[in-house]
Structure formats: C-alpha cells, structure tokens
C-alpha atoms as a PDB file:
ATOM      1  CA  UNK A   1     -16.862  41.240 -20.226  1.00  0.00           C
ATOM      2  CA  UNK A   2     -20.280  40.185 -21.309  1.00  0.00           C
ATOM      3  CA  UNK A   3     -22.287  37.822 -18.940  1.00  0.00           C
ATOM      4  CA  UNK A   4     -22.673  35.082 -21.331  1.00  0.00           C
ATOM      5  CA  UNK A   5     -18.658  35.116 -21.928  1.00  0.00           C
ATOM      6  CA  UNK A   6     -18.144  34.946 -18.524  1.00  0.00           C
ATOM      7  CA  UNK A   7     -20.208  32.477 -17.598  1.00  0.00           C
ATOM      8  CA  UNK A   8     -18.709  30.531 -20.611  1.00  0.00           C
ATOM      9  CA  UNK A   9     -14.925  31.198 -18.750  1.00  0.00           C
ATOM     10  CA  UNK A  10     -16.484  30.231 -15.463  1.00  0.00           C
ATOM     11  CA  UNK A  11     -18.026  26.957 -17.068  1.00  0.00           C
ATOM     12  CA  UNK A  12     -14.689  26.084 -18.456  1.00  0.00           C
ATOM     13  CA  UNK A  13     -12.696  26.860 -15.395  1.00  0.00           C
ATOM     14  CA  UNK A  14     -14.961  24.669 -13.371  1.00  0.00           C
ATOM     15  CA  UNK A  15     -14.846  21.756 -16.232  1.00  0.00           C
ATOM     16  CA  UNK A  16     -10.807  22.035 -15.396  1.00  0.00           C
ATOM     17  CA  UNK A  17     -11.076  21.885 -11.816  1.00  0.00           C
ATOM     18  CA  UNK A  18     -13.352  18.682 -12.062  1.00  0.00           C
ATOM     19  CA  UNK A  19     -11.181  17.031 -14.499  1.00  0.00           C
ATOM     20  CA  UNK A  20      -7.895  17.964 -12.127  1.00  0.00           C
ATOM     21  CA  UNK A  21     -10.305  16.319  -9.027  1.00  0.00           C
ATOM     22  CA  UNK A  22     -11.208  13.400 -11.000  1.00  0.00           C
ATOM     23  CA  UNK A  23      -7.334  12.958 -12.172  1.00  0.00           C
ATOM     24  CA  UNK A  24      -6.239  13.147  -8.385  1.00  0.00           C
ATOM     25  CA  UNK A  25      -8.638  10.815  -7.122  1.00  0.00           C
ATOM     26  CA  UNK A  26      -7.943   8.326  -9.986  1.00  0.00           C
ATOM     27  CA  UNK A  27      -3.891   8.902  -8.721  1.00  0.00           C
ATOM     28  CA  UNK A  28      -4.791   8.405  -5.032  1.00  0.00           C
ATOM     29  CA  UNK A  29      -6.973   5.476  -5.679  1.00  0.00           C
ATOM     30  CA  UNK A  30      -3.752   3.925  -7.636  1.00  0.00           C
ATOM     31  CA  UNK A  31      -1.653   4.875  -4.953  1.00  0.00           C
ATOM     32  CA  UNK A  32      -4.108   3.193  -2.195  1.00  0.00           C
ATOM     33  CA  UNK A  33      -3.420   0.266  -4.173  1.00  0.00           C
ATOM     34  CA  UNK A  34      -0.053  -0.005  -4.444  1.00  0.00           C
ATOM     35  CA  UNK A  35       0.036   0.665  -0.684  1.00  0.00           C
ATOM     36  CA  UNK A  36      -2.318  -2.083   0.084  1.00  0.00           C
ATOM     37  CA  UNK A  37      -0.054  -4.806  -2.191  1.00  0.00           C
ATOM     38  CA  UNK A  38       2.743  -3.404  -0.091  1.00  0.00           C
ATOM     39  CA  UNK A  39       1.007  -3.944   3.153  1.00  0.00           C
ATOM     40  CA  UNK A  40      -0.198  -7.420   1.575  1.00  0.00           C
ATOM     41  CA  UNK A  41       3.440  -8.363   0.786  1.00  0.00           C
ATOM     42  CA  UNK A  42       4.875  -7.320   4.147  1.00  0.00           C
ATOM     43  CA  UNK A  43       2.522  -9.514   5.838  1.00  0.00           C
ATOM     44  CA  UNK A  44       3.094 -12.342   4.097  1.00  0.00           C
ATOM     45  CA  UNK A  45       6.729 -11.863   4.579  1.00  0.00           C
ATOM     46  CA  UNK A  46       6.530 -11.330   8.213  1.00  0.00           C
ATOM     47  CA  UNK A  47       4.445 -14.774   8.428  1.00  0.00           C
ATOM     48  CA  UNK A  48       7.628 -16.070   7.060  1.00  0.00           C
ATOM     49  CA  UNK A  49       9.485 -14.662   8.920  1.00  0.00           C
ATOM     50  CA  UNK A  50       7.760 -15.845  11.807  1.00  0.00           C
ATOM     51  CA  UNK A  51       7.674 -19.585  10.716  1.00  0.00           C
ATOM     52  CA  UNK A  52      11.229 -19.427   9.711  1.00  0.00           C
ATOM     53  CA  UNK A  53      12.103 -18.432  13.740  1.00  0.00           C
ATOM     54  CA  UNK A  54      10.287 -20.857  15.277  1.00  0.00           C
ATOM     55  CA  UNK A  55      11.500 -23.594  12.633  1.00  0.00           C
ATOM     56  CA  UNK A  56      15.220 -22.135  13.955  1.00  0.00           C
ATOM     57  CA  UNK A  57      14.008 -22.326  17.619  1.00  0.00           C
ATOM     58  CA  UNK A  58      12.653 -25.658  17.292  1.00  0.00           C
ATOM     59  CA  UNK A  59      16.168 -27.057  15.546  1.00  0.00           C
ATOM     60  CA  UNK A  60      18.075 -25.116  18.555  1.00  0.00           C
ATOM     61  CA  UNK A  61      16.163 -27.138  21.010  1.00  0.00           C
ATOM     62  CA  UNK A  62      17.121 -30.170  19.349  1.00  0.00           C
ATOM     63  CA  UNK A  63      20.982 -29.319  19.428  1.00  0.00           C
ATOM     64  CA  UNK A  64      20.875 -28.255  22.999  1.00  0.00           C
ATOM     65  CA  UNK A  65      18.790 -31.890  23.927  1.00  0.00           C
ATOM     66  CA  UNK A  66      21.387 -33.771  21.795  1.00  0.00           C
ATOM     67  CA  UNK A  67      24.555 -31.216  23.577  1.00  0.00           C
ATOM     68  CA  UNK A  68      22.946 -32.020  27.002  1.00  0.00           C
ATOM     69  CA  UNK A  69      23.018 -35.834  26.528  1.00  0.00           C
ATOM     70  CA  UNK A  70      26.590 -35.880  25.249  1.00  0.00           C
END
C-alpha cells in the first residue's frame, strides 16, 4: 500500500474514532442530565415527603392531647 493511501486510511480511521468520541460524550452528557433531573425530582419529593410526616406527626399529637383529656 502506498504511503499516501495509507495515511489517507489512517486519517479516515482517526476522523471515525473522533466522531464515535464526540457521539459518546454528547450521549453521556445527555445521560448526566437526565440523572441530575432525576436526582432533582427525588429531592423534591423527599422534602415532601418529609413535610407530609411531620404534618401527620403534628395531627397525631393533637388526637392523643384531645384522647388524653377525654
């Protein structure tokens, strides 16, 4: 194979191996996002959560005052 040929097939091998880099980067950076709206989401439903417990606890309290005074 002449040198010039070759380092034409070389050039274009490389060329593919960038562009398959450049396309799994691109996928991971998606996927880094995705996983940061999940984290995002979880949070915000654990706060929820959270509020939604101590909300319960408070109105348990109550019913256990009001049981107590019966």
């Amino acid at each position: 194979m002449p040198a010039a040929k070759k380092t034409e097939a070389n050039a274009v091998i490389m060329a593919k191996r960038q562009k398959s880099k450049r396309f799994a980067t691109e996928r991971l950076a998606a996927a880094a996002e995705k996983n940061a709206k999940a984290v995002d989401d979880a949070i915000d439903y654990l706060t929820e959560l959270v509020v939604m417990q101590k909300y319960t606890a408070n109105a348990l309290k109550s019913i256990q005052k009001g049981l107590v005074t019966l």
